[in-house]
C-alpha atoms as a PDB file:
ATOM      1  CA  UNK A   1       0.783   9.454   4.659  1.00  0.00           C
ATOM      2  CA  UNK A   2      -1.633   9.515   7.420  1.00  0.00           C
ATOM      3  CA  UNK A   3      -3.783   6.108   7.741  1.00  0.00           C
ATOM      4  CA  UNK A   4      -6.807   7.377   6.352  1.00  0.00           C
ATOM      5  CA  UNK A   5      -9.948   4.669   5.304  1.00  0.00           C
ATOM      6  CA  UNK A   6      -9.811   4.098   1.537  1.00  0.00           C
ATOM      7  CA  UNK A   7     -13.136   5.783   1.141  1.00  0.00           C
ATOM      8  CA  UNK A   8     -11.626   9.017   2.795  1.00  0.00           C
ATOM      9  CA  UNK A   9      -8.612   8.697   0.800  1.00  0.00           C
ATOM     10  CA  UNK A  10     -10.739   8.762  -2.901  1.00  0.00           C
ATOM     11  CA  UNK A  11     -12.115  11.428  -1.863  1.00  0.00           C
ATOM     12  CA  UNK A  12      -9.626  13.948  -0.384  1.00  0.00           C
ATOM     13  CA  UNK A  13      -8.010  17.378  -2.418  1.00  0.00           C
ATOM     14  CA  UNK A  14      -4.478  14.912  -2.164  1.00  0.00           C
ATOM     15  CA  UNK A  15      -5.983  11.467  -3.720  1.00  0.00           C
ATOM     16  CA  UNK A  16      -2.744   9.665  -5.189  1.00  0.00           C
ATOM     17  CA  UNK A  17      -2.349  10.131  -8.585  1.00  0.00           C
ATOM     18  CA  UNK A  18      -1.563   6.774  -9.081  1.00  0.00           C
ATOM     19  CA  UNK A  19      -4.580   5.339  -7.293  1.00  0.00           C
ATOM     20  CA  UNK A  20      -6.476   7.414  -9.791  1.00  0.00           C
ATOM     21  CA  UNK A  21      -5.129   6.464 -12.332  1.00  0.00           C
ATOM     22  CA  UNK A  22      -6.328   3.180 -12.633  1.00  0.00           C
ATOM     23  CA  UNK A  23      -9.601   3.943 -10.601  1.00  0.00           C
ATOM     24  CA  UNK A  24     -12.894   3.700 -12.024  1.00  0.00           C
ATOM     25  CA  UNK A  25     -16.227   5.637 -10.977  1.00  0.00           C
ATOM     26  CA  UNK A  26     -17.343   2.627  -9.090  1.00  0.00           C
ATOM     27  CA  UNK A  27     -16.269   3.339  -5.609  1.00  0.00           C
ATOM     28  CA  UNK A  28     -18.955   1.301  -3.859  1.00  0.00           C
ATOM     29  CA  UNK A  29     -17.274  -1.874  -4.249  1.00  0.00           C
ATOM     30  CA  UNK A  30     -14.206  -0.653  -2.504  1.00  0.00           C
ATOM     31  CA  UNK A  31     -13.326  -3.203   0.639  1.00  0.00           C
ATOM     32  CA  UNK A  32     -12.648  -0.817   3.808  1.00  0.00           C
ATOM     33  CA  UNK A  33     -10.808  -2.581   6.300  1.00  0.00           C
ATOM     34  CA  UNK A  34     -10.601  -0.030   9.566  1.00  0.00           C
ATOM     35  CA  UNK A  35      -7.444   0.067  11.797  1.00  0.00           C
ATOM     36  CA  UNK A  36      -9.344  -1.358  15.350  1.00  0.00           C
ATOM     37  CA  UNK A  37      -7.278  -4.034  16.551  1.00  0.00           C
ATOM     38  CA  UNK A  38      -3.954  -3.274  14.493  1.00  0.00           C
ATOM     39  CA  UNK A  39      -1.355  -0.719  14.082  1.00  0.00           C
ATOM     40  CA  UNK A  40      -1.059   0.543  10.743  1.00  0.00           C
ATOM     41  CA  UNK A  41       1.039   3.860   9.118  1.00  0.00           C
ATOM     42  CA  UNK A  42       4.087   4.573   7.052  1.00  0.00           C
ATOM     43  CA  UNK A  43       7.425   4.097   7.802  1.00  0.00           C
ATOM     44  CA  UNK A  44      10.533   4.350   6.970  1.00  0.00           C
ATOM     45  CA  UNK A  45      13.030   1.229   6.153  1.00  0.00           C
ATOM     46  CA  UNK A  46      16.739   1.438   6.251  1.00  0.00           C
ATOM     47  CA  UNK A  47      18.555   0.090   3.094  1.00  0.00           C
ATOM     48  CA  UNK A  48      22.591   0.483   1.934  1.00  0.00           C
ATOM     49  CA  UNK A  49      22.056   3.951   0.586  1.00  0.00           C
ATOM     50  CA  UNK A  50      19.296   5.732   1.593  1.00  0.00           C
ATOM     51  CA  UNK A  51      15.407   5.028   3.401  1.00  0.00           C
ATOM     52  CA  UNK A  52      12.926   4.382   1.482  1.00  0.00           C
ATOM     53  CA  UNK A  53       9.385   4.982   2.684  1.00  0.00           C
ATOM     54  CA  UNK A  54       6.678   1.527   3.469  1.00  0.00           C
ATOM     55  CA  UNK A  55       3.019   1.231   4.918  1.00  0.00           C
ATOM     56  CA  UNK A  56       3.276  -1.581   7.763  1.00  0.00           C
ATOM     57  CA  UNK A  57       0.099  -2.955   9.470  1.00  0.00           C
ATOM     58  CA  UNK A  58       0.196  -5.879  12.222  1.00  0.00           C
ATOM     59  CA  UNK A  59      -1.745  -7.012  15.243  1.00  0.00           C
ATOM     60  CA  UNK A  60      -1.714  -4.340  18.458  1.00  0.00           C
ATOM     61  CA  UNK A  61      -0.959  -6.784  20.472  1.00  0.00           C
ATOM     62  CA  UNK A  62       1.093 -10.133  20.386  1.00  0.00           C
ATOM     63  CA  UNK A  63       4.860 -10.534  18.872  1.00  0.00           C
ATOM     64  CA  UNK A  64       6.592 -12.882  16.765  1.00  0.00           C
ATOM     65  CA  UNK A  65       3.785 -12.591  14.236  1.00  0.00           C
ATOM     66  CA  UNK A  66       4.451 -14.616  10.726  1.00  0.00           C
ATOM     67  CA  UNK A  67       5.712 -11.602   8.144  1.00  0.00           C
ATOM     68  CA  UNK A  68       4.206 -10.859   4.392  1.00  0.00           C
ATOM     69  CA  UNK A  69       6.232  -8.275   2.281  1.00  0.00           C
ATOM     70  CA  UNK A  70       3.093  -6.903  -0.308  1.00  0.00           C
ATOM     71  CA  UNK A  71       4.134  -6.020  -3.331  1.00  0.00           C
ATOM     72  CA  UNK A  72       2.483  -3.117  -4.942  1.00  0.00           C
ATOM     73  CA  UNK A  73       1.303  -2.882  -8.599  1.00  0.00           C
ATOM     74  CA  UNK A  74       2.496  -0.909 -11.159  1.00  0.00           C
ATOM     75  CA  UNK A  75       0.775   2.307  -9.164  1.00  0.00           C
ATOM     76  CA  UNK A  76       2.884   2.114  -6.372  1.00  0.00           C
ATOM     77  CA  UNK A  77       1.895   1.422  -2.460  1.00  0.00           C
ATOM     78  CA  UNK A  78      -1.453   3.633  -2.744  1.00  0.00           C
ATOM     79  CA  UNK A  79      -4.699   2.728  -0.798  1.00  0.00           C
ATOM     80  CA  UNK A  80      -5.527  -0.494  -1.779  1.00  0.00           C
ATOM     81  CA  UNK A  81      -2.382  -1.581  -1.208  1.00  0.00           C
ATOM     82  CA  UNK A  82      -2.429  -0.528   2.078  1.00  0.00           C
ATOM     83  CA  UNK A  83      -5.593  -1.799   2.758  1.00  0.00           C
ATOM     84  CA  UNK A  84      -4.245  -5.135   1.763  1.00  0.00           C
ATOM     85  CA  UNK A  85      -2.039  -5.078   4.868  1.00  0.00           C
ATOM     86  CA  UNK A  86      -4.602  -4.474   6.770  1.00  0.00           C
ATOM     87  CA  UNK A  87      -6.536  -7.072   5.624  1.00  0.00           C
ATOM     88  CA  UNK A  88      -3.052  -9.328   6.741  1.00  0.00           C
ATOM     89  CA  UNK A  89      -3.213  -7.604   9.717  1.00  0.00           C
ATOM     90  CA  UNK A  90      -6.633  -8.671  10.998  1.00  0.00           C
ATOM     91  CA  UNK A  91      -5.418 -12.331  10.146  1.00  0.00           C
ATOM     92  CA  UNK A  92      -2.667 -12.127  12.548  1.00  0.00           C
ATOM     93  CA  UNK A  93       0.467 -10.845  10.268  1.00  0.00           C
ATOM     94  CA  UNK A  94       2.525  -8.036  10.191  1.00  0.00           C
ATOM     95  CA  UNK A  95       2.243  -7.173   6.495  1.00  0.00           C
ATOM     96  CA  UNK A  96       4.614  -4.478   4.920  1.00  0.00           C
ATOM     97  CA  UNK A  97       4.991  -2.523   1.320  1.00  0.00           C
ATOM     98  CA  UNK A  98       8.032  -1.179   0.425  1.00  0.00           C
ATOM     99  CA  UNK A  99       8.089   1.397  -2.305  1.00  0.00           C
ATOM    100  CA  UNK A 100      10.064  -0.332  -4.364  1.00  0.00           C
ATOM    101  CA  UNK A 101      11.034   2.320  -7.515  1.00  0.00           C
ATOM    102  CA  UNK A 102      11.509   5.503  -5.195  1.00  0.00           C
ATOM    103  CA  UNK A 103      14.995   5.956  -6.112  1.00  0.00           C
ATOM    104  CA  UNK A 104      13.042   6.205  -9.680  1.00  0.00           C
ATOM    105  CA  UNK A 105      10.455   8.474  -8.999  1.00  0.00           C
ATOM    106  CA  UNK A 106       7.033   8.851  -6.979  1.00  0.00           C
ATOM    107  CA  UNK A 107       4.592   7.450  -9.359  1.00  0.00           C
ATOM    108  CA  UNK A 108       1.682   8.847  -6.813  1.00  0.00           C
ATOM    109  CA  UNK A 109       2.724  12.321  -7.846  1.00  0.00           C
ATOM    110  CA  UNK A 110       1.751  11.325 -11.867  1.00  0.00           C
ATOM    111  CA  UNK A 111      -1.484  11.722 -13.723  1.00  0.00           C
ATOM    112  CA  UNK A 112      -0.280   9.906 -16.759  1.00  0.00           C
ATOM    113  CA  UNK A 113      -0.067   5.928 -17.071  1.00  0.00           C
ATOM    114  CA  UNK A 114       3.090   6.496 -19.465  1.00  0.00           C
ATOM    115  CA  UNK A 115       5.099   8.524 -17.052  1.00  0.00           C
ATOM    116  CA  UNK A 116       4.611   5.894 -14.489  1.00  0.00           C
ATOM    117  CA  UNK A 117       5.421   3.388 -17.028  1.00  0.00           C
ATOM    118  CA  UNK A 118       8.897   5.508 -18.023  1.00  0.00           C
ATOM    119  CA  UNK A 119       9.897   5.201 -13.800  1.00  0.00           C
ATOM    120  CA  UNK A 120       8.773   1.724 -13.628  1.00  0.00           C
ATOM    121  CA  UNK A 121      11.090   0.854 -16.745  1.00  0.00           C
ATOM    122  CA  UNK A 122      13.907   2.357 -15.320  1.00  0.00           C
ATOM    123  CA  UNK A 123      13.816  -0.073 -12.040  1.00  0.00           C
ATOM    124  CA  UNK A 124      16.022  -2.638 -11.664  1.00  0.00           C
ATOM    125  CA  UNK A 125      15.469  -6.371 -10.544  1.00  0.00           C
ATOM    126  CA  UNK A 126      18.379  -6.700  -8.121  1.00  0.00           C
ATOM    127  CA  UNK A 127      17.497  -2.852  -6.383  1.00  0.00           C
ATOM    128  CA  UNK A 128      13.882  -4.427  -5.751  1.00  0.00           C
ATOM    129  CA  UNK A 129      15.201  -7.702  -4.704  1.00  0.00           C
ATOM    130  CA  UNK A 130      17.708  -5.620  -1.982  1.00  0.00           C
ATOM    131  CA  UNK A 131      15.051  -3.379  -1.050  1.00  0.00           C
ATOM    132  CA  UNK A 132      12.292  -6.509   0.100  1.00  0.00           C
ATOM    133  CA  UNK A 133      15.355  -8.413   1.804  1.00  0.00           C
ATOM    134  CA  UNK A 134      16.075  -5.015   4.053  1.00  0.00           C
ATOM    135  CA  UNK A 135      12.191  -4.261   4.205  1.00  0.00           C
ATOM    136  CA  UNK A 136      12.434  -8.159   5.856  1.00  0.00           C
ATOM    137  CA  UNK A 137      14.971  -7.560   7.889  1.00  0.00           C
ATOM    138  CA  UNK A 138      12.992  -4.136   9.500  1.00  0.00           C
ATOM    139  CA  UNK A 139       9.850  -6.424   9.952  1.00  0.00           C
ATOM    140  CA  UNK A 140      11.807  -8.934  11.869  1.00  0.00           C
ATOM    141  CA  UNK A 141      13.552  -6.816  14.538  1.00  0.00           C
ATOM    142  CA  UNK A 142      10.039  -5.129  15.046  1.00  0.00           C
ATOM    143  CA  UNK A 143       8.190  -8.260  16.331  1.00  0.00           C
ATOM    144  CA  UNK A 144       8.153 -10.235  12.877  1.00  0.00           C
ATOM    145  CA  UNK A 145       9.436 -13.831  13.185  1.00  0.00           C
ATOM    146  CA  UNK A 146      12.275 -14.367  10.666  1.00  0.00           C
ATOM    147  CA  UNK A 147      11.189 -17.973  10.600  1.00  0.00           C
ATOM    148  CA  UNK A 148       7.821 -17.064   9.083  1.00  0.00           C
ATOM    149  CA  UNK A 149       8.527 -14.909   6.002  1.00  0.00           C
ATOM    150  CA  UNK A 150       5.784 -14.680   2.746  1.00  0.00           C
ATOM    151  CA  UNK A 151       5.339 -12.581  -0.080  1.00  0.00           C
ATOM    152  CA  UNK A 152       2.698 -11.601  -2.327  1.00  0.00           C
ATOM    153  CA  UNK A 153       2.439  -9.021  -4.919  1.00  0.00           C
ATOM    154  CA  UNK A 154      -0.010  -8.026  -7.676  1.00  0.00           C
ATOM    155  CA  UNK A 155       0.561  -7.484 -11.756  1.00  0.00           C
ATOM    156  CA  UNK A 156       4.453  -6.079 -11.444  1.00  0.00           C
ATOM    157  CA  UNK A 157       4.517  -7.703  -8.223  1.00  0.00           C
ATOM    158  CA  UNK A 158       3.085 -10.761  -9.066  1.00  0.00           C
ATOM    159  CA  UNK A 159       6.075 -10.814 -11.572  1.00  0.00           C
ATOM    160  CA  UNK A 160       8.273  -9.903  -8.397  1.00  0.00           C
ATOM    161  CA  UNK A 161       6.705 -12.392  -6.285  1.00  0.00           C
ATOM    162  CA  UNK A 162       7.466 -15.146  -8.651  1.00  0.00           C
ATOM    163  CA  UNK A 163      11.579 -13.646  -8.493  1.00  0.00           C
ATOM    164  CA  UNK A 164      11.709 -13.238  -5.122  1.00  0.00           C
ATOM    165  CA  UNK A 165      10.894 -17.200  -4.115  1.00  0.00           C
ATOM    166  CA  UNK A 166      13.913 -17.785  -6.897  1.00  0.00           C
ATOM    167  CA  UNK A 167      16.357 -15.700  -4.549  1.00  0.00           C
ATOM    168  CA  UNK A 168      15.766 -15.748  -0.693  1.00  0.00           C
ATOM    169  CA  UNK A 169      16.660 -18.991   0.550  1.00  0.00           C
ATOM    170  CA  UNK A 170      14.724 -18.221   3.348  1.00  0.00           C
ATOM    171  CA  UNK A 171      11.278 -17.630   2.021  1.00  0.00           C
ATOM    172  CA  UNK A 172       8.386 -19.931   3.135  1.00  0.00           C
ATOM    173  CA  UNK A 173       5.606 -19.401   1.002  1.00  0.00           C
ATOM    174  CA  UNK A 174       4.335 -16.891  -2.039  1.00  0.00           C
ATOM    175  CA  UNK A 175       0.903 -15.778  -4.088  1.00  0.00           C
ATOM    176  CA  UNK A 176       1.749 -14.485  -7.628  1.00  0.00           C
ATOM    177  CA  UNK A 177      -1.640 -12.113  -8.415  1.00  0.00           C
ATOM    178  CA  UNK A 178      -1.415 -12.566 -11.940  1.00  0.00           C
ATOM    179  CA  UNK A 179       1.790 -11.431 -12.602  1.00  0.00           C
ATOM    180  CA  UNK A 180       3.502 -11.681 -16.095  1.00  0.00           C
ATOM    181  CA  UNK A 181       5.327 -14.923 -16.718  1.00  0.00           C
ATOM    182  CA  UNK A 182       6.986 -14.756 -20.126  1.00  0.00           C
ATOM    183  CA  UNK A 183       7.023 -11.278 -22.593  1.00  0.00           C
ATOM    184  CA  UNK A 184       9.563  -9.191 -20.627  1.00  0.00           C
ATOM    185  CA  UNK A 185      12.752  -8.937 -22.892  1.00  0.00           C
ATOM    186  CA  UNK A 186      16.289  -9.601 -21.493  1.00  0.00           C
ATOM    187  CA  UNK A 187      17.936  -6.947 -20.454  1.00  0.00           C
ATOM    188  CA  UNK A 188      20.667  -5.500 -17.558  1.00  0.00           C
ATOM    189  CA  UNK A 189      17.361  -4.759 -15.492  1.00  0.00           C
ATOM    190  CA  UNK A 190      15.183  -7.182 -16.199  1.00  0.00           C
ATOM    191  CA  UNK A 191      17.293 -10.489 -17.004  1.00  0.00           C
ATOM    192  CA  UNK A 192      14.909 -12.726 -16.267  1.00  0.00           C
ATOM    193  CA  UNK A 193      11.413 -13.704 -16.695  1.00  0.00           C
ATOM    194  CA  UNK A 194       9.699 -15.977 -13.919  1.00  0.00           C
ATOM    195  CA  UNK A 195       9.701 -18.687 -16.520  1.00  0.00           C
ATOM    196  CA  UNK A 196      13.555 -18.677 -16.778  1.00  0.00           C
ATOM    197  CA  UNK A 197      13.438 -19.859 -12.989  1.00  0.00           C
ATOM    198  CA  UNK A 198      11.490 -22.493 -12.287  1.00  0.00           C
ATOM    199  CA  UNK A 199      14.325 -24.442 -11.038  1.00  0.00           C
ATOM    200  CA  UNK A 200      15.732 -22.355  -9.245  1.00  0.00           C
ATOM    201  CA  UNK A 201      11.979 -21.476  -6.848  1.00  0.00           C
ATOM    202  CA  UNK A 202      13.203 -21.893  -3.028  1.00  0.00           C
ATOM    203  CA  UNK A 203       9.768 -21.638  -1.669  1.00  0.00           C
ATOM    204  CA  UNK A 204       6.369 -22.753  -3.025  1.00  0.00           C
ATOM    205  CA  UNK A 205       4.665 -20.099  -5.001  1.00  0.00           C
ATOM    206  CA  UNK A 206       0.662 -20.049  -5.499  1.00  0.00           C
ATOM    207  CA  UNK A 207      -0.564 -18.009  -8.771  1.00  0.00           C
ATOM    208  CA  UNK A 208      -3.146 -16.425  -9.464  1.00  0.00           C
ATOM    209  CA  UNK A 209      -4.449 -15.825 -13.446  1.00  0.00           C
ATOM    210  CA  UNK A 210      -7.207 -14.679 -14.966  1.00  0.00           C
ATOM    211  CA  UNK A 211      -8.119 -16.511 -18.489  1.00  0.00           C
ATOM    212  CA  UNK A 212      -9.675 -13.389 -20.308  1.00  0.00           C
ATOM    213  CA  UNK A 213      -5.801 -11.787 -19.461  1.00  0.00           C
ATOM    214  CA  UNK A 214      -4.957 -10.112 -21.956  1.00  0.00           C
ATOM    215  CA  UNK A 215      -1.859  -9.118 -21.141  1.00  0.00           C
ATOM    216  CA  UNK A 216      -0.934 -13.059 -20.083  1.00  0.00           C
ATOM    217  CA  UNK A 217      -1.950 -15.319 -22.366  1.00  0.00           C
ATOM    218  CA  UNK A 218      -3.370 -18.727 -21.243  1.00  0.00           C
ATOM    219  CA  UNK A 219      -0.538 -20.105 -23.311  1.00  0.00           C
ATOM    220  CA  UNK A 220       2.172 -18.928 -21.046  1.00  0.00           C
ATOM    221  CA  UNK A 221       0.077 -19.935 -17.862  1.00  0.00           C
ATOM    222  CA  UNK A 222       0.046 -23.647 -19.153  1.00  0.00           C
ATOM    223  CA  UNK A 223       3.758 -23.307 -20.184  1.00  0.00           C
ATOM    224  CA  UNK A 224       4.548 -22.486 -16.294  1.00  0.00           C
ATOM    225  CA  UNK A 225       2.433 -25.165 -15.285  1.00  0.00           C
ATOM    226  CA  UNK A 226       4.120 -27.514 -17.452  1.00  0.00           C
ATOM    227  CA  UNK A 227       7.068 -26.496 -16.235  1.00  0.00           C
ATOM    228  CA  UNK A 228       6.302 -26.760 -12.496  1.00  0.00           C
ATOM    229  CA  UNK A 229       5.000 -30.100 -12.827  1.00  0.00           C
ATOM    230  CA  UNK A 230       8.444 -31.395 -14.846  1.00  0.00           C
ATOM    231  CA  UNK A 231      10.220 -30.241 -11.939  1.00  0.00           C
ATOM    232  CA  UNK A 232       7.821 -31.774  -9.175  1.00  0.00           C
ATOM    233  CA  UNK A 233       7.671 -28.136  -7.535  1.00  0.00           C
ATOM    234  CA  UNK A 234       4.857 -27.576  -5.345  1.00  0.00           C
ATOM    235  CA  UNK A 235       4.167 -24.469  -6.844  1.00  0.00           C
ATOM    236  CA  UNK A 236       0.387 -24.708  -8.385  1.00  0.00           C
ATOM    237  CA  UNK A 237      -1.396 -21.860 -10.317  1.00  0.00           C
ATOM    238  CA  UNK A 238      -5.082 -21.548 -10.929  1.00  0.00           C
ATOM    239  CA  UNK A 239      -6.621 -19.917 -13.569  1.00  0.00           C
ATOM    240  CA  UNK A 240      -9.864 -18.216 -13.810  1.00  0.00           C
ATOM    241  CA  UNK A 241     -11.852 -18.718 -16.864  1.00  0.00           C
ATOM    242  CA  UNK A 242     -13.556 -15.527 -18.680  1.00  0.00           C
ATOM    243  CA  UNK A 243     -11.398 -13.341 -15.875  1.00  0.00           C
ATOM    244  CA  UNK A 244      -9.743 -10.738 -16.670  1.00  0.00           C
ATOM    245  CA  UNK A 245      -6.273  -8.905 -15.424  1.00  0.00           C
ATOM    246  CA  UNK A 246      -6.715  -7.098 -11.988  1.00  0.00           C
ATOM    247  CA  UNK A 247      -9.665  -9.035 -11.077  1.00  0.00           C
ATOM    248  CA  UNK A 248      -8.971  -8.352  -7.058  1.00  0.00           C
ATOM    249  CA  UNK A 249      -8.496  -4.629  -7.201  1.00  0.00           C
ATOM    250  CA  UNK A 250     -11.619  -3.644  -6.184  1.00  0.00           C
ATOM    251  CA  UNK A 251     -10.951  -0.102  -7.112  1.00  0.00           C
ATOM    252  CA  UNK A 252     -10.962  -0.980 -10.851  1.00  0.00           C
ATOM    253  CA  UNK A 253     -13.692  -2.021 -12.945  1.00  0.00           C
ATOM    254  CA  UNK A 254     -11.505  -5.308 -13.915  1.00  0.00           C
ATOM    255  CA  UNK A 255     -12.874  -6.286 -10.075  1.00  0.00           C
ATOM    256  CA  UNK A 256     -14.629 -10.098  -9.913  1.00  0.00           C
ATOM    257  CA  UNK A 257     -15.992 -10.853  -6.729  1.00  0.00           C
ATOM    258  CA  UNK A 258     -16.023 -14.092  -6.720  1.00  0.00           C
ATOM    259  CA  UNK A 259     -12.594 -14.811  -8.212  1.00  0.00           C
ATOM    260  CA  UNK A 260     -11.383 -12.525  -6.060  1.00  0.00           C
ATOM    261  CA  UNK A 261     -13.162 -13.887  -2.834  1.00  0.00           C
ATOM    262  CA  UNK A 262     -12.129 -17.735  -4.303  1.00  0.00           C
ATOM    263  CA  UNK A 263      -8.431 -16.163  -4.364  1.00  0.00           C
ATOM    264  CA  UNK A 264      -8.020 -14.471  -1.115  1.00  0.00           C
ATOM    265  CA  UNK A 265      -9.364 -17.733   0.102  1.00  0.00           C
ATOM    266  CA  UNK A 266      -6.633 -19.888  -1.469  1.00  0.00           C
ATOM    267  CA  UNK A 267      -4.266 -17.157  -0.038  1.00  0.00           C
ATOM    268  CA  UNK A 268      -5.154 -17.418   3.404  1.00  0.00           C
ATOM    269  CA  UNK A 269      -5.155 -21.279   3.117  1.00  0.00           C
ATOM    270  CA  UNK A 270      -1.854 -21.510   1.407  1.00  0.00           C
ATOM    271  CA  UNK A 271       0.068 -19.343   3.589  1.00  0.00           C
ATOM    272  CA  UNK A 272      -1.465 -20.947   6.632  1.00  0.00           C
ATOM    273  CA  UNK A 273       0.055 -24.217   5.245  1.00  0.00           C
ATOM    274  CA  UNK A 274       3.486 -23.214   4.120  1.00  0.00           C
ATOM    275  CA  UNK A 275       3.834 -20.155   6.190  1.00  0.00           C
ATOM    276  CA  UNK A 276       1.936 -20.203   9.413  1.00  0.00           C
ATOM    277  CA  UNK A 277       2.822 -23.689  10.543  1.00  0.00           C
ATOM    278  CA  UNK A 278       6.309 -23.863   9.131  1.00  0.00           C
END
């Protein structure tokens, strides 16, 4: 996919299916974030059985630069997504996305939410946790610093988010966007939910919730955060009252501003604390 501004991107004859999906006829809240400064553009990242295809942004100039694997949403690594790496890139990270249910199918080439739900289903925990360790590895032999590795992810990557600080050891920091924390039943590809590993977190995780989820009710939030204190974990999760689910994709009419300015703050100040300086 050619780097295209997110603007150009809505409105082109090849506009993701998945991005529209979810969109909403309210395109002039969309955050643009250009490409001056940074290089950003798809690549590919080696794994045990095949490549799998990623949209990487970092600085133009500099190496060694603290690395965030971005986790997409249920959509897949469409243009807010990548303008999310961007964003990282401006801030002085080299920020990458793995398409993490390829082997699956290409949920950009669907115009139905319950197709992409079908691939989605079909995806299995330990393929996605392989697939961000290699997409790490990539980022640090091209000018990431292995010392300095984040993650972040939004809805089924907040879920992931949460996962992944229970299995890298060497994971500094996280940002769970709201992912689900309890609900997802057992099973060979899903085995746990984020709640079922509290214990077991390696890195501080910061979530993000919205109180008017639906989809996550404030009951589970205060579980976790019940949970996180019982442990001491430095983990902490804020939760934004009358805010709904999706409430930083600013492509979606579930978009809040100011919860979502509030939360990008909170990002950038948690990762420059756990992250950054580490």
């Amino acid at each position: 996919m050619t780097d295209l501004t997110r603007r150009q991107f809505i409105t082109t004859a090849t506009l993701s299916a998945g991005f529209a999906i979810a969109a909403e006829p309210i395109f002039a809240q969309l955050i643009s974030t250009d490409s001056n400064g940074i290089v950003a553009g798809a690549i590919k990242i080696p794994t045990k059985d095949r490549e799998i295809p990623a949209y990487r942004a970092m600085p133009e100039k500099g190496t060694n630069f603290p690395v965030v694997l971005v986790v997409q949403e249920i959509f897949g690594v469409h243009a807010h997504i990548q303008d999310i790496c961007r964003r990282f890139a401006k801030l002085g990270y080299l920020a990458i996305a793995p398409d993490l249910y390829v082997r699956q199918g290409d949920v950009l080439k669907l115009s139905e939410i319950d197709q992409v739900r079908k691939i989605v289903s079909q995806v299995p925990d330990t393929q996605v946790m392989s697939d961000l360790d290699y997409a790490a590895t990539w980022a640090f032999k091209n000018k990431g610093d292995r010392q300095r590795l984040g993650i972040t992810g939004f809805c089924w990557g907040g879920r992931i988010t949460w996962l992944y600080a229970a299995h890298n050891p060497n994971l500094k920091a996280g940002v769970a966007w709201y992912g689900r924390l309890v609900g997802t039943t057992p099973n060979p590809l899903t085995p746990n939910n984020p709640i079922d590993l509290v214990k077991s977190l390696k890195a501080p995780v910061l979530g993000l919730y919205g109180g008017a989820d639906s989809g996550i009710p404030n009951d589970s939030v205060a579980q976790m955060q019940e949970l996180l204190k019982s442990v001491n974990s430095p983990a902490e999760i804020i939760l934004y009252p009358d805010t709904p689910h999706a409430f930083f994709a600013d492509y979606r009419a579930s978009y809040r501003p100011e919860a979502a300015k509030d939360g990008w703050k909170r990002l950038k100040n948690w990762f420059e604390r756990y992250l950054v300086k580490a």
